[in-house]
N, C-alpha and C. Protein backbone atom coordinates (compact mmCIF):
# COMPACT_ATOMS: atom_id res chain seq x y z
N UNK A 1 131.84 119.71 116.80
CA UNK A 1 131.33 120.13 115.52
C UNK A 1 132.18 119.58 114.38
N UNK A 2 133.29 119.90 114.48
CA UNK A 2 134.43 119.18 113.76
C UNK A 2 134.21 117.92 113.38
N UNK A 3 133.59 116.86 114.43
CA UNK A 3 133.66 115.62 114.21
C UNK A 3 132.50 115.04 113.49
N UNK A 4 131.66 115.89 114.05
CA UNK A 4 130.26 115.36 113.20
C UNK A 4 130.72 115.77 111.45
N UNK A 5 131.00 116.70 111.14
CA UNK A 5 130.64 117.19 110.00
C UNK A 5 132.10 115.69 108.90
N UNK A 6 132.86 115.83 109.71
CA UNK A 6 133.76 114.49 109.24
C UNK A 6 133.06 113.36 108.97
N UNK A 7 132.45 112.97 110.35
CA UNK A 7 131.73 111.92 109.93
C UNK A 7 130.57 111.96 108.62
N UNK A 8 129.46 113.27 108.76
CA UNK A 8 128.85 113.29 107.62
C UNK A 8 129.56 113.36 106.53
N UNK A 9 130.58 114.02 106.01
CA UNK A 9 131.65 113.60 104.95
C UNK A 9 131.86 112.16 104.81
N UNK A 10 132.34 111.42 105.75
CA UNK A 10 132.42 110.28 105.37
C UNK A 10 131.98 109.46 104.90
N UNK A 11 130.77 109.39 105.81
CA UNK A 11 129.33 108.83 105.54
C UNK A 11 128.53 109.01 103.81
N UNK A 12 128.87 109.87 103.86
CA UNK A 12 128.05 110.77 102.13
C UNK A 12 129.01 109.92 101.23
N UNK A 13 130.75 109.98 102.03
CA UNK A 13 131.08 109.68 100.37
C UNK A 13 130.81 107.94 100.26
N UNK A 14 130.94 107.28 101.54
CA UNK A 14 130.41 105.82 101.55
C UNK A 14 129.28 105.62 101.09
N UNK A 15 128.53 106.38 101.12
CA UNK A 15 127.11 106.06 100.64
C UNK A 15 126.94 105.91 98.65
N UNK A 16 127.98 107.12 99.06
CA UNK A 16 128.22 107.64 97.31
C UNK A 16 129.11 106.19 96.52
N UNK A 17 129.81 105.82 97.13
CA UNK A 17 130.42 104.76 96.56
C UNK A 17 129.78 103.34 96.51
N UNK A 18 128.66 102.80 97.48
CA UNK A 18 128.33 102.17 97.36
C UNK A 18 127.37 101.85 95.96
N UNK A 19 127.07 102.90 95.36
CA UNK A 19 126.28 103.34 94.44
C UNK A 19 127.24 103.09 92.87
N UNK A 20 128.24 102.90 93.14
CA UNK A 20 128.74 103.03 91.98
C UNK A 20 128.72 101.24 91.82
N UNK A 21 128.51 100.73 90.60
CA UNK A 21 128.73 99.65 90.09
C UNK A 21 130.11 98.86 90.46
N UNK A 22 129.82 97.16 90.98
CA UNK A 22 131.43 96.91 91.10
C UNK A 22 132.20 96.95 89.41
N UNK A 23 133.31 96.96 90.29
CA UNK A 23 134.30 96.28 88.74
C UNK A 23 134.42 95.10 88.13
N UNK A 24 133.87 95.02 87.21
CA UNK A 24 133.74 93.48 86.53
C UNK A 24 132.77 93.05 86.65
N UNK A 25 131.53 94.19 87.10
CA UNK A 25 130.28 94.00 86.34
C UNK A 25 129.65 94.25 85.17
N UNK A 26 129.21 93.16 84.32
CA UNK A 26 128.47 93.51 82.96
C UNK A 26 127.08 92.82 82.92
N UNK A 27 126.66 93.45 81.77
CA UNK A 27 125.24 93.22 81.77
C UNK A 27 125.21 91.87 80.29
N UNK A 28 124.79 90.56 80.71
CA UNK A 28 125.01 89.59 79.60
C UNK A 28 123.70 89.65 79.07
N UNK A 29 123.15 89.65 77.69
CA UNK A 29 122.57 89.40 76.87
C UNK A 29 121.92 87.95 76.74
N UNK A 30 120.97 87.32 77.03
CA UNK A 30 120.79 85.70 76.93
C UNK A 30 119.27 85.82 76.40
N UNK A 31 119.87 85.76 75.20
CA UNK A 31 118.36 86.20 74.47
C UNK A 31 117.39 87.75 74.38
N UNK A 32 116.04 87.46 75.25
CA UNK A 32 115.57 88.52 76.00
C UNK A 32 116.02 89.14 77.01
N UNK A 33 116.61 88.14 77.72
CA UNK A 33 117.31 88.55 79.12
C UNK A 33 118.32 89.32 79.52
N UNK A 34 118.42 90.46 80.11
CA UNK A 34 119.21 91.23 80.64
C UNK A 34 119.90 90.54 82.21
N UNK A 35 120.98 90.22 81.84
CA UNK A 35 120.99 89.93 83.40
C UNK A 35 122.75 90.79 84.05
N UNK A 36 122.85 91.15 85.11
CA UNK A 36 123.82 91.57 85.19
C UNK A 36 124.84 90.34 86.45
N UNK A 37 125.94 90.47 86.30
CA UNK A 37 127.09 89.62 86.53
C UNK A 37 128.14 89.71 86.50
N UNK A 38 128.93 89.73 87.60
CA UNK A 38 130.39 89.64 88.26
C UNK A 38 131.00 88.79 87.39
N UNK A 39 131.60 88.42 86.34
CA UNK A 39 132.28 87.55 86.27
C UNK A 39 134.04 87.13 86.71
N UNK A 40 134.03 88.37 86.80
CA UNK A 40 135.46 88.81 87.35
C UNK A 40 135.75 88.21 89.22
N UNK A 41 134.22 88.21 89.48
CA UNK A 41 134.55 88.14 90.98
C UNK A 41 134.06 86.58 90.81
N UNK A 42 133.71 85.92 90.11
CA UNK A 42 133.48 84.40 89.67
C UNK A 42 135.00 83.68 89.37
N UNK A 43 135.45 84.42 88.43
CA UNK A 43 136.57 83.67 87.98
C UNK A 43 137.92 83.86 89.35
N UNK A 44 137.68 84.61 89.71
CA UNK A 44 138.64 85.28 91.03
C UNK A 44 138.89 83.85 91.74
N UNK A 45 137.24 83.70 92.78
CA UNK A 45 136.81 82.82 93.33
C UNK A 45 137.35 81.39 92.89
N UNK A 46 137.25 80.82 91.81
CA UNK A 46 137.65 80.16 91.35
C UNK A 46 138.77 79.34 90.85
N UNK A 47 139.55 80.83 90.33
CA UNK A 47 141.24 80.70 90.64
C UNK A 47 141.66 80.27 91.23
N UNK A 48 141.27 80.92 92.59
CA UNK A 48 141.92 80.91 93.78
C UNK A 48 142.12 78.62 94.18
N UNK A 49 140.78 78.42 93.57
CA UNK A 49 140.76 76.85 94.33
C UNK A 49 140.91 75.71 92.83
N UNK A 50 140.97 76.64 91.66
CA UNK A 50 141.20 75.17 90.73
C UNK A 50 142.39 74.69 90.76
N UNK A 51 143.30 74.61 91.22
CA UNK A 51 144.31 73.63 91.30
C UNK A 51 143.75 72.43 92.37
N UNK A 52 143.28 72.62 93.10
CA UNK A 52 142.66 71.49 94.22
C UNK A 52 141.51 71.32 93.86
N UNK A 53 140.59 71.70 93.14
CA UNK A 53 139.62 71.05 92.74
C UNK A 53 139.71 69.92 91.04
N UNK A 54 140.57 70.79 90.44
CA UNK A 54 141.36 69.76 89.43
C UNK A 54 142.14 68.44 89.82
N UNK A 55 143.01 68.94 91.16
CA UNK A 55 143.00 67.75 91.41
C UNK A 55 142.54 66.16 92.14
N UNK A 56 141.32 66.64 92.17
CA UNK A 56 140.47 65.76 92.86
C UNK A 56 139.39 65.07 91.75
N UNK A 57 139.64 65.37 90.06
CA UNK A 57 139.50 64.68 89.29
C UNK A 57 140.22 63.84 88.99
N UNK A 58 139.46 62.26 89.18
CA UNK A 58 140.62 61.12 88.52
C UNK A 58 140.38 61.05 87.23
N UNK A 59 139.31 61.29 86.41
CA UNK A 59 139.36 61.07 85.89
C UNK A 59 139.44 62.16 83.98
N UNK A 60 140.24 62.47 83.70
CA UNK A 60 140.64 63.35 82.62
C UNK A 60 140.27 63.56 81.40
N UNK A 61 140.17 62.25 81.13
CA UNK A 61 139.86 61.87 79.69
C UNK A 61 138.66 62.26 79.36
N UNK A 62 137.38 62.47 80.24
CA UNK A 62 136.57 62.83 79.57
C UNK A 62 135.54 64.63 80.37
N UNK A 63 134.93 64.94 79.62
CA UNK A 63 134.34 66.06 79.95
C UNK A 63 132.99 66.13 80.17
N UNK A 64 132.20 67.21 81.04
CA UNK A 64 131.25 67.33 80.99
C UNK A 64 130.65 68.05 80.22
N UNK A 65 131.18 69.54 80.46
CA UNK A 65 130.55 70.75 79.44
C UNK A 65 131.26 70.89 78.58
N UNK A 66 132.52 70.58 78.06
CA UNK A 66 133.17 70.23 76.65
C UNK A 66 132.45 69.17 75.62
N UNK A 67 131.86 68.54 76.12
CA UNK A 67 131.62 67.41 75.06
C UNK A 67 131.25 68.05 73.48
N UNK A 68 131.59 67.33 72.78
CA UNK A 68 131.00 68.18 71.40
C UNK A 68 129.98 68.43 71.25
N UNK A 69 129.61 69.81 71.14
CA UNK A 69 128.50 70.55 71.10
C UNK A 69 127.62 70.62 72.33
N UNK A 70 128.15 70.76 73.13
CA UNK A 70 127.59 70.83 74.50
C UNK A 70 127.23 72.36 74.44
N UNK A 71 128.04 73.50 74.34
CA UNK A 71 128.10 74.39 74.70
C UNK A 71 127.93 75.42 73.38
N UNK A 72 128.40 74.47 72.21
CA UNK A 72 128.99 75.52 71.18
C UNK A 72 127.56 75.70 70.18
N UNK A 73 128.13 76.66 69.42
CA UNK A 73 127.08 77.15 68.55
C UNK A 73 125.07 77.63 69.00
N UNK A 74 125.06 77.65 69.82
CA UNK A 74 123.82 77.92 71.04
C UNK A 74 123.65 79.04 70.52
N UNK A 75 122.14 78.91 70.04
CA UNK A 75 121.69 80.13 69.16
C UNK A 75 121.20 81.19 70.53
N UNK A 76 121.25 82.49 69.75
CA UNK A 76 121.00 83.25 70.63
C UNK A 76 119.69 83.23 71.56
N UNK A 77 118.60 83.33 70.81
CA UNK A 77 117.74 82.68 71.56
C UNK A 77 117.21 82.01 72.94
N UNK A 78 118.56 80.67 72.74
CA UNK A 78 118.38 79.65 73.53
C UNK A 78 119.28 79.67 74.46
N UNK A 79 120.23 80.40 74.94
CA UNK A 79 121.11 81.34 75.61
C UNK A 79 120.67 81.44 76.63
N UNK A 80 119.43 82.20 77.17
CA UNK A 80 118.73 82.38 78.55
C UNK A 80 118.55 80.97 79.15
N UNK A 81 118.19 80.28 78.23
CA UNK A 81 117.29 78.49 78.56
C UNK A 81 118.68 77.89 79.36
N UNK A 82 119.65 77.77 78.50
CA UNK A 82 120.50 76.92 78.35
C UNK A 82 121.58 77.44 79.89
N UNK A 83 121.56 78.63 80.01
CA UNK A 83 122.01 79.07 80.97
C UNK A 83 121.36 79.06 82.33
N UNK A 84 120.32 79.31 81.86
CA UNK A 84 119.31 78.92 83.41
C UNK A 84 119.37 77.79 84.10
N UNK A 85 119.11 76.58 82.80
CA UNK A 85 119.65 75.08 83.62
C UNK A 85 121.03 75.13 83.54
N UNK A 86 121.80 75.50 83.23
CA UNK A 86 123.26 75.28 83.60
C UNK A 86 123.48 76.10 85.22
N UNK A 87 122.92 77.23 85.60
CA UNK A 87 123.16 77.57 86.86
C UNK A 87 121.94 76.91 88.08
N UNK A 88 120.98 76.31 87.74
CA UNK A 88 120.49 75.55 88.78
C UNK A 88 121.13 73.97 88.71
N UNK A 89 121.80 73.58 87.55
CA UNK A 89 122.48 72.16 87.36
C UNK A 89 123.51 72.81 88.66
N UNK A 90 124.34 73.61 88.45
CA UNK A 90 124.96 74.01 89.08
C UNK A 90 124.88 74.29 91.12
N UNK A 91 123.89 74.94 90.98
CA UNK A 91 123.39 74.81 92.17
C UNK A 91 122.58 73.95 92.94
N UNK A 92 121.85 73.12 92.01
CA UNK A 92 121.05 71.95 92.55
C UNK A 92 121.91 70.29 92.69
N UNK A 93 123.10 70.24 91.80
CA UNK A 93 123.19 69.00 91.83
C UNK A 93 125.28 69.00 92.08
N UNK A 94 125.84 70.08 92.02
CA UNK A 94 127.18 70.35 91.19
C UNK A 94 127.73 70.72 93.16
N UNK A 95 127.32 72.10 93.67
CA UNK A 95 127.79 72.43 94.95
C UNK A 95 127.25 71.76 96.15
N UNK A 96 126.43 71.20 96.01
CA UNK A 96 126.21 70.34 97.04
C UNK A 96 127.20 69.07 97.29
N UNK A 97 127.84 68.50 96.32
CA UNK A 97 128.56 67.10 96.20
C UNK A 97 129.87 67.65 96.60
N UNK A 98 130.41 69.03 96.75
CA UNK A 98 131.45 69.68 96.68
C UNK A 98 132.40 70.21 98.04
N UNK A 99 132.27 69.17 98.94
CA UNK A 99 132.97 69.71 100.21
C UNK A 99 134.01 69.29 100.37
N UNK A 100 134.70 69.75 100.86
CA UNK A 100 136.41 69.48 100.94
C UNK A 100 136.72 69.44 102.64
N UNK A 101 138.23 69.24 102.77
CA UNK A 101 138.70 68.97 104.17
C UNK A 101 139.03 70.80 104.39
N UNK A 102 139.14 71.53 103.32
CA UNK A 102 139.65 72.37 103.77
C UNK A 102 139.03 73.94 103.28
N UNK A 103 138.98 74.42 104.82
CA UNK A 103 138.04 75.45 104.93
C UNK A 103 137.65 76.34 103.63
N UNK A 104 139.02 77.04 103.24
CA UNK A 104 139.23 77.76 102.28
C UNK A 104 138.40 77.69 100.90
N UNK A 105 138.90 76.69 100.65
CA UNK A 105 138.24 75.96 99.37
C UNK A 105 136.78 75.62 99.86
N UNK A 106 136.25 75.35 100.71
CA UNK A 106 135.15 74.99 101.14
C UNK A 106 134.20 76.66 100.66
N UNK A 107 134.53 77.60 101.24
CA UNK A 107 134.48 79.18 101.41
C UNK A 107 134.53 79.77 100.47
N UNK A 108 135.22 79.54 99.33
CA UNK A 108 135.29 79.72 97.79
C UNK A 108 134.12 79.17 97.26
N UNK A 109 134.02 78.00 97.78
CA UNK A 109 132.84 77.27 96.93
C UNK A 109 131.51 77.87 96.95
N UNK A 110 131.85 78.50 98.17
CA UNK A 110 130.23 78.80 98.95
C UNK A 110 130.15 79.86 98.30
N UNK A 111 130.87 80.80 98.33
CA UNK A 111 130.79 82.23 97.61
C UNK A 111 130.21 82.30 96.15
N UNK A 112 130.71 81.11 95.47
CA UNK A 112 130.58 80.72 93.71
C UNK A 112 129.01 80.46 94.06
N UNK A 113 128.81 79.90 95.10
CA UNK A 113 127.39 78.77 94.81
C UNK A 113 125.83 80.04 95.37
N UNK A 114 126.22 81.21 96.09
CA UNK A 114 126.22 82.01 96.26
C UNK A 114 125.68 82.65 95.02
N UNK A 115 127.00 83.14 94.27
CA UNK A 115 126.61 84.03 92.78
C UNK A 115 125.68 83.31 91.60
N UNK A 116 125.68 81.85 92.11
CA UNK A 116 125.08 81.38 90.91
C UNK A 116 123.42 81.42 91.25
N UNK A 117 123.52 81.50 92.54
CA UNK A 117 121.73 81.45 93.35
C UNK A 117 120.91 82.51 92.52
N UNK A 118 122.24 83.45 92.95
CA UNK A 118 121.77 84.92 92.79
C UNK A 118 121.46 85.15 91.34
N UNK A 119 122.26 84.74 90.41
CA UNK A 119 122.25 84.92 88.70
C UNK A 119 120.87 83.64 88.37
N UNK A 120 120.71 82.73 89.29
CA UNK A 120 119.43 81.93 89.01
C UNK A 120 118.06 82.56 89.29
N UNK A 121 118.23 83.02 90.44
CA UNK A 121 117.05 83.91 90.54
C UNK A 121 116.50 85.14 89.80
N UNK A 122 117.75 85.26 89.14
CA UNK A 122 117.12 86.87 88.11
C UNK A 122 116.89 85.93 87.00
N UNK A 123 117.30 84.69 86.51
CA UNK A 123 116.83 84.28 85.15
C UNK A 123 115.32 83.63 85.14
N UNK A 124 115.18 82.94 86.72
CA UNK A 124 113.65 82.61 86.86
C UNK A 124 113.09 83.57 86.56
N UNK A 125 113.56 85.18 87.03
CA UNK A 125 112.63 86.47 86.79
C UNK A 125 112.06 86.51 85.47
N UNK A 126 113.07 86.24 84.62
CA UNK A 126 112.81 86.27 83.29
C UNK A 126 112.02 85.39 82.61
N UNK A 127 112.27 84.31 83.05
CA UNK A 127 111.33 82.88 82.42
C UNK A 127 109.83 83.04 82.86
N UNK A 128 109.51 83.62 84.12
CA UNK A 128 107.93 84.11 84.24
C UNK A 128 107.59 85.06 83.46
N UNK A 129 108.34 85.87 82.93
CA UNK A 129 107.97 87.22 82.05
C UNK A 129 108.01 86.66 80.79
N UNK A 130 108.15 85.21 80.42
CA UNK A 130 108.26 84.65 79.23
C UNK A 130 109.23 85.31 77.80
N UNK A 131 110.49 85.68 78.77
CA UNK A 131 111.55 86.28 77.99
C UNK A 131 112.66 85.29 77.73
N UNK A 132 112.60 84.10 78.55
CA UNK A 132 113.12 83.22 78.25
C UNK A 132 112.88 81.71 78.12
N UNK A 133 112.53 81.71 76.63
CA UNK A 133 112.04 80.67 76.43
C UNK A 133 112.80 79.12 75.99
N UNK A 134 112.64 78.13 75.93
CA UNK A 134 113.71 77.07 75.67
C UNK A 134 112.96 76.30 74.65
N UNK A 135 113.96 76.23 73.48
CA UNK A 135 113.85 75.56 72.25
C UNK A 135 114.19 74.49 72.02
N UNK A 136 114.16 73.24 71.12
CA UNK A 136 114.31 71.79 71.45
C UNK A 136 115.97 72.20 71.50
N UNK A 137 116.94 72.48 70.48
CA UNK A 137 118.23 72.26 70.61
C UNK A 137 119.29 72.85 72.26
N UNK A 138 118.07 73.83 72.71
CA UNK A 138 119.08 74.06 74.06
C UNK A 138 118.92 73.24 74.93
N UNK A 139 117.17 72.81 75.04
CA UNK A 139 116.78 71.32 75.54
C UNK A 139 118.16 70.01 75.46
N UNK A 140 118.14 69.76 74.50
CA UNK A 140 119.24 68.65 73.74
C UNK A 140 120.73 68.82 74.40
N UNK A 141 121.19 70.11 74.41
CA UNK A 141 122.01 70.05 74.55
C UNK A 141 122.07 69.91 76.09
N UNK A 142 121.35 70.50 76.81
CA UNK A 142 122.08 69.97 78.77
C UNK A 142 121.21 68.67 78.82
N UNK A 143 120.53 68.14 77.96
CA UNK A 143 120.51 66.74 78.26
C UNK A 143 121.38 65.99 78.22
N UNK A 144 122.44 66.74 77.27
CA UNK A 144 124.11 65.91 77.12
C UNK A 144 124.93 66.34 78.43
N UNK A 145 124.40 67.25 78.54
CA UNK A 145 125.75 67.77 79.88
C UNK A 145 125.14 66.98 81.11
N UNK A 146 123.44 66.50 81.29
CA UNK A 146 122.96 65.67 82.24
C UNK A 146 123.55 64.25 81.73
N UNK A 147 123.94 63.48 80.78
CA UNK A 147 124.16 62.74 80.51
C UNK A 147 125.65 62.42 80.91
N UNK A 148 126.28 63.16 80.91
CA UNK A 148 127.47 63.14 80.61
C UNK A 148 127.95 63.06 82.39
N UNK A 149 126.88 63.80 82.96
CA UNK A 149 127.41 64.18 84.73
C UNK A 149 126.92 63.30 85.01
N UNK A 150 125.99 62.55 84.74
CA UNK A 150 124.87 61.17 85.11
C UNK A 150 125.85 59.59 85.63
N UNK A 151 126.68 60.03 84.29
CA UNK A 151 127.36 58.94 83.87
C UNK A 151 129.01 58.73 84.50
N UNK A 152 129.04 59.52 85.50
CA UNK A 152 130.09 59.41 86.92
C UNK A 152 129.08 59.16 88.38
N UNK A 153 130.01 58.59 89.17
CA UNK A 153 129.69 58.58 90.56
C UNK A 153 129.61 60.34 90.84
N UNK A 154 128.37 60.57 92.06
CA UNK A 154 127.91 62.12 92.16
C UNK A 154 129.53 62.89 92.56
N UNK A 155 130.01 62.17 93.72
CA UNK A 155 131.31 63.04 93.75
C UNK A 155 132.23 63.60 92.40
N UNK A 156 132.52 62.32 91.91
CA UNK A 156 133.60 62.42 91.02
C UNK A 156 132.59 63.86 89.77
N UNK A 157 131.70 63.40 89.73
CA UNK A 157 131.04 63.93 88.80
C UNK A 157 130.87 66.09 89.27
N UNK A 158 130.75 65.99 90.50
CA UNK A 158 130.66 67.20 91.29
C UNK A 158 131.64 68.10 91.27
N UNK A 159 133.02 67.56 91.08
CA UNK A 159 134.02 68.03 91.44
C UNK A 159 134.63 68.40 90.14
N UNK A 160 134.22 67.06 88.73
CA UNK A 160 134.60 67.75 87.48
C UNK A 160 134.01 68.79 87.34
N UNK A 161 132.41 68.64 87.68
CA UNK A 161 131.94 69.88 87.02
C UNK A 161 132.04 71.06 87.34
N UNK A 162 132.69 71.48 88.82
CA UNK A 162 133.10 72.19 89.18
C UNK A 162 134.47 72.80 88.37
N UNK A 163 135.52 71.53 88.33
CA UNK A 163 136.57 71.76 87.45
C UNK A 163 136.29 72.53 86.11
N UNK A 164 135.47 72.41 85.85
CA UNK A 164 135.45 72.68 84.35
C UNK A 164 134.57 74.25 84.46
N UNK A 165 134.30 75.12 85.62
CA UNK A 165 133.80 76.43 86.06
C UNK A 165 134.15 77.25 84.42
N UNK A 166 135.11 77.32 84.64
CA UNK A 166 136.43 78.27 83.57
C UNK A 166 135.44 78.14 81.51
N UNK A 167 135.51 76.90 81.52
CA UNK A 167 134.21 76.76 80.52
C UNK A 167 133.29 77.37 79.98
N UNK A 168 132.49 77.61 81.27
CA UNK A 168 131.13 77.94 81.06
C UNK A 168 131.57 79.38 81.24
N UNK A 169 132.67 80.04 82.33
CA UNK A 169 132.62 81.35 82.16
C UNK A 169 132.88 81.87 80.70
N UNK A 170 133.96 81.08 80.71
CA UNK A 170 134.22 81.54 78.76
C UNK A 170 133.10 81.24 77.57
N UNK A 171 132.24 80.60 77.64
CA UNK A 171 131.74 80.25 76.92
C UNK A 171 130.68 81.69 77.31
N UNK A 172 130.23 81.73 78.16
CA UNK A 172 129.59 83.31 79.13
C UNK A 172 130.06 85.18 78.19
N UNK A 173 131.34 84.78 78.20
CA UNK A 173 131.97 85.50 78.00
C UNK A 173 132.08 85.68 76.38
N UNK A 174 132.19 84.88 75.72
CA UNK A 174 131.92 84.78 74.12
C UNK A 174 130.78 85.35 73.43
N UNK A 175 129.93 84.35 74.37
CA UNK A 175 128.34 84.68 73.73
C UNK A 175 128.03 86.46 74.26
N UNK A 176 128.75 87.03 75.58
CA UNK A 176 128.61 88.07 75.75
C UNK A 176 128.50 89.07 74.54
């Protein structure tokens, strides 16, 4: 008797906790769009492997999602748009080019490429509900960030844009 009623204790309060929101979840604003997001467990992920993914850029001098006005001044509006193709750029063309010799970092990657599926699929939600719509300047602008990734070999290009994660979270994080 003892044991059962432990276990139902246990059980109740696991259940109870699963229920509670993680930590370093917020709900981002992208226009119409409500979307909710770990960024905490993004940037974690990430930490953990940008020193080895930085250094597997040769090349420094130039940027992808820095370029001027790539990222900046993005009216609210165009926020959902601009973010939507930035996480299928991300997942369609960015983690695929992205494998390494070593597991870890490999496992990190997967986890990131993972959260971004997941944050892509709630923004498609939105773009059928016509809450997120795309205006010529958010257009314009990931035509520069396609331009800009276009204009490396896919690796080299895969691995900056990976490098440059920290970016887009902050830039995430601003517009928040």
């Amino acid at each position: 008797m003892k044991g059962s009623c432990l276990f139902l204790c246990l059980f109740s309060i696991s259940c109870w906790l699963n229920l509670i929101p993680t930590a370093g979840n917020k709900i981002f604003c992208l226009g119409a769009c409500r979307v909710p997001m770990s960024v905490t467990e993004i940037r974690a992920g990430f930490t953990a492997i940008k020193a080895n993914i930085q250094a597997r850029d040769p090349i420094r001098t130039l940027s992808i999602l820095s370029h001027p006005h790539s990222l900046h001044k993005v009216k609210s509006s165009d926020r959902c748009c601009i973010t939507h193709h930035l996480f299928s750029f991300y997942v369609d063309k960015v983690f695929k080019h992205c494998k390494t010799e070593d597991s870890f970092v490999n496992r990190k990657i997967s986890s990131i490429a993972n959260s971004f599926l997941s944050l892509k699929r709630k923004l498609e939600q939105c773009r059928e509900q016509n809450k997120c719509m795309c205006g010529q300047e958010s257009t314009k602008k990931f035509q520069q960030i396609l331009a800009n990734y276009e204009g490396l070999n896919v690796t080299s290009a895969a691995f900056k844009s990976l490098g440059e994660l920290d970016i887009l979270l902050d830039w995430m994080e601003k517009s928040h």
